[in-house]
Structure formats: structure tokens, C-alpha cells
Protein backbone atom coordinates (compact mmCIF):
# COMPACT_ATOMS: atom_id res chain seq x y z
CA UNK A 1 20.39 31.23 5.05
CA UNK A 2 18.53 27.73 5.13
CA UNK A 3 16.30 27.84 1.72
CA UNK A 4 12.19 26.96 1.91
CA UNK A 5 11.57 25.18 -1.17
CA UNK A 6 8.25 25.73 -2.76
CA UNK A 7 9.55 24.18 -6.28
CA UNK A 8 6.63 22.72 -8.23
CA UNK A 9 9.05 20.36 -9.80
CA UNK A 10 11.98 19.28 -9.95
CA UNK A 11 10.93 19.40 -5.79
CA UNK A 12 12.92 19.27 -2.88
CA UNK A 13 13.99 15.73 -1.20
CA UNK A 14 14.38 14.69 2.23
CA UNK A 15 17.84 16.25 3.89
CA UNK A 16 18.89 12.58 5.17
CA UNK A 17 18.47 11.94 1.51
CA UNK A 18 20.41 14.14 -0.42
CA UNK A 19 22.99 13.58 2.15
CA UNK A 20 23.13 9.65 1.65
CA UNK A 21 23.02 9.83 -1.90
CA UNK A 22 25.52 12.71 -2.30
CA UNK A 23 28.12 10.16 -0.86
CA UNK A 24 27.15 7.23 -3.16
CA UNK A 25 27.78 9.34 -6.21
CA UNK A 26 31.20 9.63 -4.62
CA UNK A 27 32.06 6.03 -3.31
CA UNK A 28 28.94 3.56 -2.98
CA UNK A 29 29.10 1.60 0.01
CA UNK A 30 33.06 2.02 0.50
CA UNK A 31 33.68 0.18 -2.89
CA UNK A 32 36.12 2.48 -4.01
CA UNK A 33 33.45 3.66 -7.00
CA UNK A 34 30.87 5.95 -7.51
CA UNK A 35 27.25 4.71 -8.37
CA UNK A 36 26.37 6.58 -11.30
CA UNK A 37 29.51 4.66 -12.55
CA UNK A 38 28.82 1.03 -11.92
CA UNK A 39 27.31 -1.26 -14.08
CA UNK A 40 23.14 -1.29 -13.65
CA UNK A 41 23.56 -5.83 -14.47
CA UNK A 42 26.00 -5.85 -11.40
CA UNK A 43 25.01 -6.73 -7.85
CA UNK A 44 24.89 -3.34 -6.18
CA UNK A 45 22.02 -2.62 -8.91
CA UNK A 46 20.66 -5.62 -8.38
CA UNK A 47 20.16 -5.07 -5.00
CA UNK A 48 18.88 -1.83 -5.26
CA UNK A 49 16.23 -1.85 -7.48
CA UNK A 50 15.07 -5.14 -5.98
CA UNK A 51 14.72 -3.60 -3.12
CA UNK A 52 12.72 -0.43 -4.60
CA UNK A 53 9.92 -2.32 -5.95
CA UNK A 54 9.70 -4.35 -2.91
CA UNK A 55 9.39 -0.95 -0.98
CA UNK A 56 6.93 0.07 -3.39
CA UNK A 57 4.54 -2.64 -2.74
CA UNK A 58 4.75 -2.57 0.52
CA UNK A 59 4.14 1.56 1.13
CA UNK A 60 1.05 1.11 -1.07
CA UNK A 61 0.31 -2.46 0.20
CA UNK A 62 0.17 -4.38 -3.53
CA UNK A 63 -0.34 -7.87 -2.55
CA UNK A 64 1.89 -10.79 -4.14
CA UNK A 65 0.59 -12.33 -7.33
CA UNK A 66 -1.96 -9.71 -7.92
CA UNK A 67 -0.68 -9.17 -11.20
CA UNK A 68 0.44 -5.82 -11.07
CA UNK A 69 3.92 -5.24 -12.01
CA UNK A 70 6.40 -2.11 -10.93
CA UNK A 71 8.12 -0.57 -14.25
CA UNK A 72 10.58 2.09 -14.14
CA UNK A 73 11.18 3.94 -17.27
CA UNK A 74 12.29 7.15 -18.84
CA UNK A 75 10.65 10.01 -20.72
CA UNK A 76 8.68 11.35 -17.62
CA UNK A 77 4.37 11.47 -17.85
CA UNK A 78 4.70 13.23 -21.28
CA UNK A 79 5.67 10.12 -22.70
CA UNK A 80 3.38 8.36 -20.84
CA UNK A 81 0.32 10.50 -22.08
CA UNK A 82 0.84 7.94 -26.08
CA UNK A 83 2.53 4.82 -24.52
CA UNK A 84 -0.71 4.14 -22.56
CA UNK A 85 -3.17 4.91 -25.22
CA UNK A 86 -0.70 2.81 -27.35
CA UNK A 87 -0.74 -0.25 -25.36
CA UNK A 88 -4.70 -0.46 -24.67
CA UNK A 89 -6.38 1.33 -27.22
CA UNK A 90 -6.51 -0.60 -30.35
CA UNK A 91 -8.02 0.85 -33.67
CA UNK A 92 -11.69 1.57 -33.78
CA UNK A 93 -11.66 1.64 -29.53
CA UNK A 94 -12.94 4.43 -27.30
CA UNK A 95 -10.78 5.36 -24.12
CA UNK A 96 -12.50 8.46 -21.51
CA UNK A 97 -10.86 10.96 -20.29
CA UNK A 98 -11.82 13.88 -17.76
CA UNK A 99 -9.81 17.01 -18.58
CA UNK A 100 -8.98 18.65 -15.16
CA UNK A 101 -5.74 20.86 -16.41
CA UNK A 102 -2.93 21.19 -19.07
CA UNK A 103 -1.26 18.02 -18.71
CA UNK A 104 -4.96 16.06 -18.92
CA UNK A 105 -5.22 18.15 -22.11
CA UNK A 106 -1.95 16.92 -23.29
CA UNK A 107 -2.59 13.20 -22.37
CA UNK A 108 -6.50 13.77 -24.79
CA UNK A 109 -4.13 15.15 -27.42
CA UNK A 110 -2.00 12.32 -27.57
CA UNK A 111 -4.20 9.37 -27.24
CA UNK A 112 -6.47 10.70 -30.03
CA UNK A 113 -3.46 9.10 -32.29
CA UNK A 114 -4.16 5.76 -31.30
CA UNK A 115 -8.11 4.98 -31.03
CA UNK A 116 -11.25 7.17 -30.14
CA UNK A 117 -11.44 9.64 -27.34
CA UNK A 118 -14.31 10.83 -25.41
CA UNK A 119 -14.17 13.54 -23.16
CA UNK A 120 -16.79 13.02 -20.30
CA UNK A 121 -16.42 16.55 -18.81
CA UNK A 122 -13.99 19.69 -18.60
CA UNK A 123 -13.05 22.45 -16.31
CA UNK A 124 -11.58 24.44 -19.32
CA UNK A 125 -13.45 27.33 -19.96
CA UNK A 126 -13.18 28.17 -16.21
CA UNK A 127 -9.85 27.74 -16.24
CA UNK A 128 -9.59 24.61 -14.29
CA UNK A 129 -10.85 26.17 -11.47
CA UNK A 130 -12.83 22.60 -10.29
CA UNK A 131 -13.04 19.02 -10.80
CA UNK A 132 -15.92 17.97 -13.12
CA UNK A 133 -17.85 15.61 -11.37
CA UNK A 134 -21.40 13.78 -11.78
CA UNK A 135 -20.24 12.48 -15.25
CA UNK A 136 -21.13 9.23 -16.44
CA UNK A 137 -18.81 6.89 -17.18
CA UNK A 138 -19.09 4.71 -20.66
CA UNK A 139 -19.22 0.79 -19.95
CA UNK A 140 -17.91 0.51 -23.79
CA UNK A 141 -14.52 3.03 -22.60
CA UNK A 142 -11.50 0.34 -22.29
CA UNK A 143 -10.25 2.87 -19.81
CA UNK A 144 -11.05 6.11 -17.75
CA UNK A 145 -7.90 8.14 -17.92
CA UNK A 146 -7.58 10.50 -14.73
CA UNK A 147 -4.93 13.06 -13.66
CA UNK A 148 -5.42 12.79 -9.73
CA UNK A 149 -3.54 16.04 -8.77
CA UNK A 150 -3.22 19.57 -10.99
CA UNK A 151 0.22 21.01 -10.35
CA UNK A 152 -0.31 24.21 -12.57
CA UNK A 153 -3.78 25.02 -11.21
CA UNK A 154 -3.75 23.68 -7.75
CA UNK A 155 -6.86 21.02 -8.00
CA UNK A 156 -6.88 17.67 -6.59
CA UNK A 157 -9.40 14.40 -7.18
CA UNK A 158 -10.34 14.12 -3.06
CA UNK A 159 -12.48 11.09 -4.26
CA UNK A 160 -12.13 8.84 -7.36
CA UNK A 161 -15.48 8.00 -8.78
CA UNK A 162 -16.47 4.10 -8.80
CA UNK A 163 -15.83 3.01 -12.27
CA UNK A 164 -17.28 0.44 -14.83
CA UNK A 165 -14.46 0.11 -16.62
CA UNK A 166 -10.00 0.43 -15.51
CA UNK A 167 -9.07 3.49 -14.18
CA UNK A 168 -5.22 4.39 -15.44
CA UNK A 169 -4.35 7.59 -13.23
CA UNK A 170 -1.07 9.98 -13.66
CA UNK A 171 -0.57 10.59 -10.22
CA UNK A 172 2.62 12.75 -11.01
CA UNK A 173 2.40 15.37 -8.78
CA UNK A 174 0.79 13.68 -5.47
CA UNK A 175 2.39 9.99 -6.00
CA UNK A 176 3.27 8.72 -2.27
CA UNK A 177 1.50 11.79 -0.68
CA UNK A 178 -1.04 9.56 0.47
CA UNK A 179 -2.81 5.89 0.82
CA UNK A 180 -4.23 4.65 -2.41
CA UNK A 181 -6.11 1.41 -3.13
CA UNK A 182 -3.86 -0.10 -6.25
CA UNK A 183 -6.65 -2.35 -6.61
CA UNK A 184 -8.86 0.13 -8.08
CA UNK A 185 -6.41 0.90 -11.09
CA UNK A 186 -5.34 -0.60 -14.03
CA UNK A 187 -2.35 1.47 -14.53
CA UNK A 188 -0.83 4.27 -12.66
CA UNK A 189 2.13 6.18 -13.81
CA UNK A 190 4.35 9.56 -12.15
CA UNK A 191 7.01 11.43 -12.71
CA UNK A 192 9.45 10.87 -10.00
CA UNK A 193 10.51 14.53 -9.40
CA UNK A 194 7.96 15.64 -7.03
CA UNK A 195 7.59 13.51 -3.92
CA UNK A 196 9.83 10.41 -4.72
CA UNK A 197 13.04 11.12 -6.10
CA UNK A 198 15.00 13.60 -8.33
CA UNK A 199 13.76 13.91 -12.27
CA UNK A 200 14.99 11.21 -14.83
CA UNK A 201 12.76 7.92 -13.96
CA UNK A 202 8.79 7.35 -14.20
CA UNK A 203 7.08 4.66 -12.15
CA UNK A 204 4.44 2.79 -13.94
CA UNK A 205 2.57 0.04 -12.14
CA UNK A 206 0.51 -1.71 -14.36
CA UNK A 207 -1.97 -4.93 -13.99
CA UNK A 208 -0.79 -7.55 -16.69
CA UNK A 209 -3.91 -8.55 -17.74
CA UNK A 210 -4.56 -5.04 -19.22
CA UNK A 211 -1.98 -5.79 -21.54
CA UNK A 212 -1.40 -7.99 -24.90
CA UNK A 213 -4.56 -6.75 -26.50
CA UNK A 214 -3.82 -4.68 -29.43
CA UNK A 215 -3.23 -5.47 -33.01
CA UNK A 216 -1.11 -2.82 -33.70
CA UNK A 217 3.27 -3.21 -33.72
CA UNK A 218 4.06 -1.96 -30.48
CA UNK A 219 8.29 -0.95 -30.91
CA UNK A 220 9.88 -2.92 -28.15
CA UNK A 221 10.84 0.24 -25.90
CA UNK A 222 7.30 1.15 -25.87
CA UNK A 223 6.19 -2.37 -25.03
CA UNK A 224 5.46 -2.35 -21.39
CA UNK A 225 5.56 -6.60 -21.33
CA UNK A 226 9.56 -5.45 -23.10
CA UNK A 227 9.91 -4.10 -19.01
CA UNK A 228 8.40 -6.51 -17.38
CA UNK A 229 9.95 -9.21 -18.26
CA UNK A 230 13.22 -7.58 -17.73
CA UNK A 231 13.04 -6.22 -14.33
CA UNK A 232 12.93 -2.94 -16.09
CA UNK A 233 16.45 -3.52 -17.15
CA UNK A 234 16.20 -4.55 -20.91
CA UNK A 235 18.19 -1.32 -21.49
CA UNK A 236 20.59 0.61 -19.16
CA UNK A 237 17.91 2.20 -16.38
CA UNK A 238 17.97 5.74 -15.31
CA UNK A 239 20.51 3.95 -11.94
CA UNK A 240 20.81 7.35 -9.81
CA UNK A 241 16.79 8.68 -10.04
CA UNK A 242 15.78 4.70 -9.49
CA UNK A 243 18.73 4.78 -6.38
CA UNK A 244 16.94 8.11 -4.68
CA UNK A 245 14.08 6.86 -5.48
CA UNK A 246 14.63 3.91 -3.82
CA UNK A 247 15.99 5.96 -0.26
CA UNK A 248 13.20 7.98 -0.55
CA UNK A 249 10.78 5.15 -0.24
CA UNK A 250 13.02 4.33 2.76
CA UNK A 251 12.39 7.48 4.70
CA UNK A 252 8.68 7.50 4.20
CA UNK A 253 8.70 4.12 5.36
CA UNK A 254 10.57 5.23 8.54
CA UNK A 255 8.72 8.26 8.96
CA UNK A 256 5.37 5.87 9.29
CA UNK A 257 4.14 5.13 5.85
CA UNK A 258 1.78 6.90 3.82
CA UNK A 259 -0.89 7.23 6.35
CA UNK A 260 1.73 9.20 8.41
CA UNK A 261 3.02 11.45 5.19
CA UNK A 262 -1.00 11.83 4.52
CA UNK A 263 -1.58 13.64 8.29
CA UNK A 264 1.51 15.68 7.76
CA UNK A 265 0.83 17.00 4.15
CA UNK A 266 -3.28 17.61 5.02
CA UNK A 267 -1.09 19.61 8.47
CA UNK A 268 0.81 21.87 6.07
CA UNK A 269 -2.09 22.35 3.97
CA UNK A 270 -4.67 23.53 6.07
CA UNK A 271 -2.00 25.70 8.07
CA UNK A 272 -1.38 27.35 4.68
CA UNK A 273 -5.00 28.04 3.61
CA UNK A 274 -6.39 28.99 6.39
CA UNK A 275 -3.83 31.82 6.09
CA UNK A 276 -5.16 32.32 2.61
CA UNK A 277 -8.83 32.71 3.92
CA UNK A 278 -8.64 34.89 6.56
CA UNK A 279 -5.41 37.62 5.04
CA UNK A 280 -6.96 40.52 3.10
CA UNK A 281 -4.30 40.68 1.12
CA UNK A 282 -4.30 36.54 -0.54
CA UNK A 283 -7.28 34.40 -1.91
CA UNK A 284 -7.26 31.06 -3.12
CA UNK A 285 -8.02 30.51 -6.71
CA UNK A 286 -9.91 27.05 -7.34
CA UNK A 287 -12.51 25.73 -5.35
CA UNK A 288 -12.55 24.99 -1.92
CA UNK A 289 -13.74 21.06 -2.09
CA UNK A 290 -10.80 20.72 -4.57
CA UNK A 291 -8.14 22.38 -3.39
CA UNK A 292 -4.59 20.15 -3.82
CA UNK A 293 -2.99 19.57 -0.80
CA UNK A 294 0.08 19.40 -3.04
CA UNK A 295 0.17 22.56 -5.02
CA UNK A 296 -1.16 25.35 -3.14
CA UNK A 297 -2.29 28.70 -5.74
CA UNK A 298 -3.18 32.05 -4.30
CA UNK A 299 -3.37 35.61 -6.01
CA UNK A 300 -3.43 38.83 -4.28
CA UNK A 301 -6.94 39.68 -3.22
CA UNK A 302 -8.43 42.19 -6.33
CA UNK A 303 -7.58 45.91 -5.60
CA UNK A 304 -3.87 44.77 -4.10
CA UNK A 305 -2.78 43.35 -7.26
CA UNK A 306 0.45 46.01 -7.33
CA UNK A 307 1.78 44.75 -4.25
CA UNK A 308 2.27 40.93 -6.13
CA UNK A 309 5.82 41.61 -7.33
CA UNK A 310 6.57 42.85 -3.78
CA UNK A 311 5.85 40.11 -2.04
CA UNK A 312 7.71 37.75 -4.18
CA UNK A 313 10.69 39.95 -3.84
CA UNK A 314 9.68 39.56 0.13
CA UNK A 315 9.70 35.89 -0.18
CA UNK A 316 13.05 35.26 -1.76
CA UNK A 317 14.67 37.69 0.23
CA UNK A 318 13.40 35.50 3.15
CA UNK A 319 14.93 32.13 1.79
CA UNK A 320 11.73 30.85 0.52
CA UNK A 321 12.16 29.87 -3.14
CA UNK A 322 9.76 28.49 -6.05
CA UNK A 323 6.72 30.42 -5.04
CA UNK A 324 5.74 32.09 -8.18
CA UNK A 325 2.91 30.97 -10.02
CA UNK A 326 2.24 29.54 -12.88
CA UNK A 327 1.72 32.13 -16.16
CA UNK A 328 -1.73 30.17 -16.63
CA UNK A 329 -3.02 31.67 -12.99
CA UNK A 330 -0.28 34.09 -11.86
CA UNK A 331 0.42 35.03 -8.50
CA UNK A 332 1.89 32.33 -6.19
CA UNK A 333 1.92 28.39 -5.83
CA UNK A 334 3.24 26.68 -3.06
CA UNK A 335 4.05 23.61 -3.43
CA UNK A 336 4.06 21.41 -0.35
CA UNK A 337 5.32 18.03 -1.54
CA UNK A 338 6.39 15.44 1.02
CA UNK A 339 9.76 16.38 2.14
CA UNK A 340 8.87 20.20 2.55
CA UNK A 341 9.25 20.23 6.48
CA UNK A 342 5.94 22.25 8.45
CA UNK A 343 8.46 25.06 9.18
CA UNK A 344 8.68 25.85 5.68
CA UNK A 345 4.96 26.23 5.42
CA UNK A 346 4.64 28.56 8.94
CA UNK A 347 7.57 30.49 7.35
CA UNK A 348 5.26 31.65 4.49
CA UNK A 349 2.61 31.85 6.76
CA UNK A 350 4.47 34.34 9.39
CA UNK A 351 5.83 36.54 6.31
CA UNK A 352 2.29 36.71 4.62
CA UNK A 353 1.18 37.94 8.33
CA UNK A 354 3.49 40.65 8.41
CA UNK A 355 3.50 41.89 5.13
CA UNK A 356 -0.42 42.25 5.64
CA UNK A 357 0.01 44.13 9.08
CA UNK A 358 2.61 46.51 6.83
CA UNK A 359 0.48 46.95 3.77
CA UNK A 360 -3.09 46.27 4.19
């Protein structure tokens, strides 16, 4: 039975792919060896990751010279959450931060080790049900830190707010979903393992000129300048996430760029929820003006609560796997990264149909 994927993360990948890079582990471009044994200073890996950060800047259109630089590291957004407080917060600084979810309220914890933190607004005590919004930003901050997309809780930023001061964004969970305007940022960084490649690499892309200005000793694996001027390969890279990675960026390219992965993930979304609204049985559990078009939570509808572990038996029996929630909301998440086809989505859709014709 062909499997629906509703994985939050590790997330499925395009079939083309997982087929092209099952073969590479095997015998990379007929050379007789496997990729994931080859050495990352020879010319295959050369090639390759050249040809991933050209790929990024052209999918989200980062001009040449602008200064930004595209780093590809280990230790997924977790470690993220203290190397970017460590690298632009000095001693005695204030950085902002909106908490939107669990892994905002991670990245708060950490930076609080480096410099002064000041939450502008929270969605905490309701559970992250919303975006804060209306806050005002602090020309003093030396960054706004912003988690664009909630993968536990199923929010999503629709519109970043204009900013006085560098915006650094973990886009982890909707990286490559859509169009963004690099420009705007000072940093960004993701986990690969949702819409571009299998877990074991982060991207980071970074303007240089928000760098060099702490006091403190930065170890040089922490250092992001230790990355760039290495071509991230001052150690031995993460070669087989950076090499999917890399294909990945080559099918959304051929399958029209972000603007076309943007129309087709807003598609799956909307086919989904309008499902939610109008079956007794489901309801949505965040706000509708910030629903993710990512990570897509619903409960049953109060009084059919019983029925929940039924219809996730329903759901795996069906091929459709990865759709239980999160223990912070319960119930279901479907998560409708980039490589989830439409069919997947009307799948869920034409199950959740039937079971409410059977049980409602």
C-alpha cells in the first residue's frame, strides 16, 4: 500500500529524490564508490556543494555581493537557538524575541546566557493558539529573533512586521515553502528535515556585516566567519544531508520555484481546512488568520472526543502515517511540507468524509 506521509519531521522527500540519491549512496555517478564514502575536499564534493549554494541563491533570489553568505552546519535549530545569541549579543546587550511556541521558548532560554532578553509579547498562556502582534519593537534590540512557522502548534507568521532593527528568523519548519525577501533578514537558519532534505545539516544564511562584533571568545566551531571562510568545509560536512539537500533544491527549481511550491502548499492547505470547518466531527485549534500552511492541527469537535483513537487507527490502516498530534495539543497534525503530493491531502480529506457519514 503506497504510504501518505504526514511526518512533522524527519518529513517525507520528493520520490525522484530518494530515488536519485538511493543510487549515489551505492555508486555516485558510475565511479565505482558510494558518496557517503568519498572524501568531502575531493571534486565530486566540490561540485556539489558549489552547486547547492548557488541553487540556494537563486530559489530565494540573493543577489551577488550582497553580503550574505550560505553556511551549512550541524547540530540542527537547537544549536542554533545559543550560537546566534553568541555571535551578536555581546555582554550588557538586549536582543527581542516574540515567543510564538516551544522552540521560541527554547531559543529565549538559551540566549538569556549570552546578553539581555526582552520578550515583546507571548501566546503562552493560551497555549500558542495565535501570533502576538501590535508589539513594539525596541530600536536599542541588536536583533528581533522570530520563529516564522510553529510545527507543534500549527501557527504561522503570514506577515513579518517592518523592523527597526535585524530580523534573524528560524524558518525550520516552512524553509523553501515559499518566496521570502532575504533582504529583510540578518540571519536565517532551518533544520533541513522538513522541506529540504533528510535530518543531519542546518542552513544558516547570514549577512557578514552582522558579524565580528562581540568581545567575548567565540570557540572556532561556533564562529560563523570559522564557515565562511571555509566554504563550510573547515571540518568534514554532514556530505549526504548537504547532497539531498542539494537535489532537493533541484526539483523545486524544476517544479517552478518557490512561487510555484507557494500555490501548491496554500492548494493542500485550504483543501484540508476547509474539511476541518465544515465536518462535525474535526475543528481547528489556533486561529484562523494564523493557521500554518505547513503543520495542519485539528481535535475532534468537543462531545466526539472518544472516537479520536478511532480515527487514528482509521488513518494508519489507510496508509496515511504521522498524523498524531503533538502531546502539547493532542488530536491530529498534518503536516503538509513540500513534497507531500495533493493526493495525500484529498486522501485524509475523503477518509475524514466517511468516517463522519459513519459516526456523526
Amino acid at each position: 500500500m503506497k504510504k501518505h506521509n504526514f511526518s512533522a519531521g524527519p518529513a517525507v522527500l520528493p520520490a525522484p529524490v530518494l530515488k536519485e540519491a538511493a543510487k549515489a549512496v551505492a555508486n555516485y555517478q558510475g565511479s565505482g564508490l558510494g558518496l557517503i564514502e568519498m572524501s568531502h575536499r575531493g571534486p565530486e564534493f566540490t561540485a556539489i556543494i558549489e552547486e547547492a549554494n548557488a541553487l540556494m541563491h537563486e530559489l530565494l533570489a540573493i543577489p551577488a555581493n550582497s553580503g550574505y553568505h550560505v553556511l551549512w552546519l550541524t547540530g540542527g535549530a537547537s544549536t542554533q537557538f545559543f550560537m546566534v545569541p553568541m555571535n551578536l549579543l555581546d555582554n550588557g546587550e538586549t536582543a527581542a524575541y516574540v515567543d510564538t511556541g516551544v522552540w521560541a521558548n527554547k531559543a529565549i532560554k538559551e540566549a538569556k546566557a549570552f546578553g539581555n532578553v526582552e520578550v515583546l509579547a507571548s501566546s503562552k498562556e493560551q497555549n500558542y493558539t495565535f501570533i502576538p502582534k501590535g508589539y513594539k519593537i525596541p530600536k536599542h534590540a541588536k536583533y528581533l529573533h522570530l520563529t516564522s512557522n510553529n510545527t507543534i502548534f500549527g501557527t504561522q507568521i503570514q506577515r513579518m512586521p517592518k523592523s527597526p532593527v535585524p530580523i534573524v528568523c528560524d524558518m525550520s519548519s516552512d524553509f523553501l515553502s515559499r518566496p521570502v525577501e532575504v533582504s529583510n533578514y540578518g540571519l536565517i537558519y532551518a533544520g533541513a528535515q522538513k522541506n529540504l532534505g533528510p535530518a543531519g545539516t542546518t542552513v544558516v544564511i547570514v549577512r557578514e556585516d552582522m558579524l565580528g562584533k562581540v568581545n567575548r571568545y567565540l570557540p572556532t566551531m561556533l564562529d560563523y566567519r570559522t564557515f565562511i571562510a571555509e566554504n563550510s568545509l573547515y571540518n568534514t560536512p554532514p556530505v549526504f544531508p548537504i547532497y539531498v539537500s542539494m537535489l532537493t533544491m533541484r526539483w523545486i527549481k524544476k517544479t517552478g520555484g518557490l512561487k510555484a511550491m507557494h500555490r501548491r502548499n496554500k492548494a493542500k492547505a485550504a483543501l484540508l481546512y476547509n474539511e476541518i470547518d465544515a465536518n462535525p466531527l474535526f475543528t481547528g485549534t489556533v486561529a484562523k488568520e494564523d493557521r500554518s500552511l505547513m503543520n495542519i492541527c485539528f481535535v475532534m469537535t468537543k462531545g466526539h472526543e472518544a472516537l479520536e483513537k478511532e480515527f487514528l487507527k482509521e488513518t494508519e490502516a489507510n496508509g496515511m502515517v504521522g498524523l498524531k498530534g503533538h502531546r502539547s495539543v493532542g488530536g491530529f497534525r498534518a503536516s503538509t511540507y513540500n513534497a507531500l503530493p495533493k493526493a495525500g491531502v484529498q486522501a485524509l480529506v475523503d477518509l475524514m468524509q466517511d468516517f463522519a457519514r459513519r459516526k456523526g
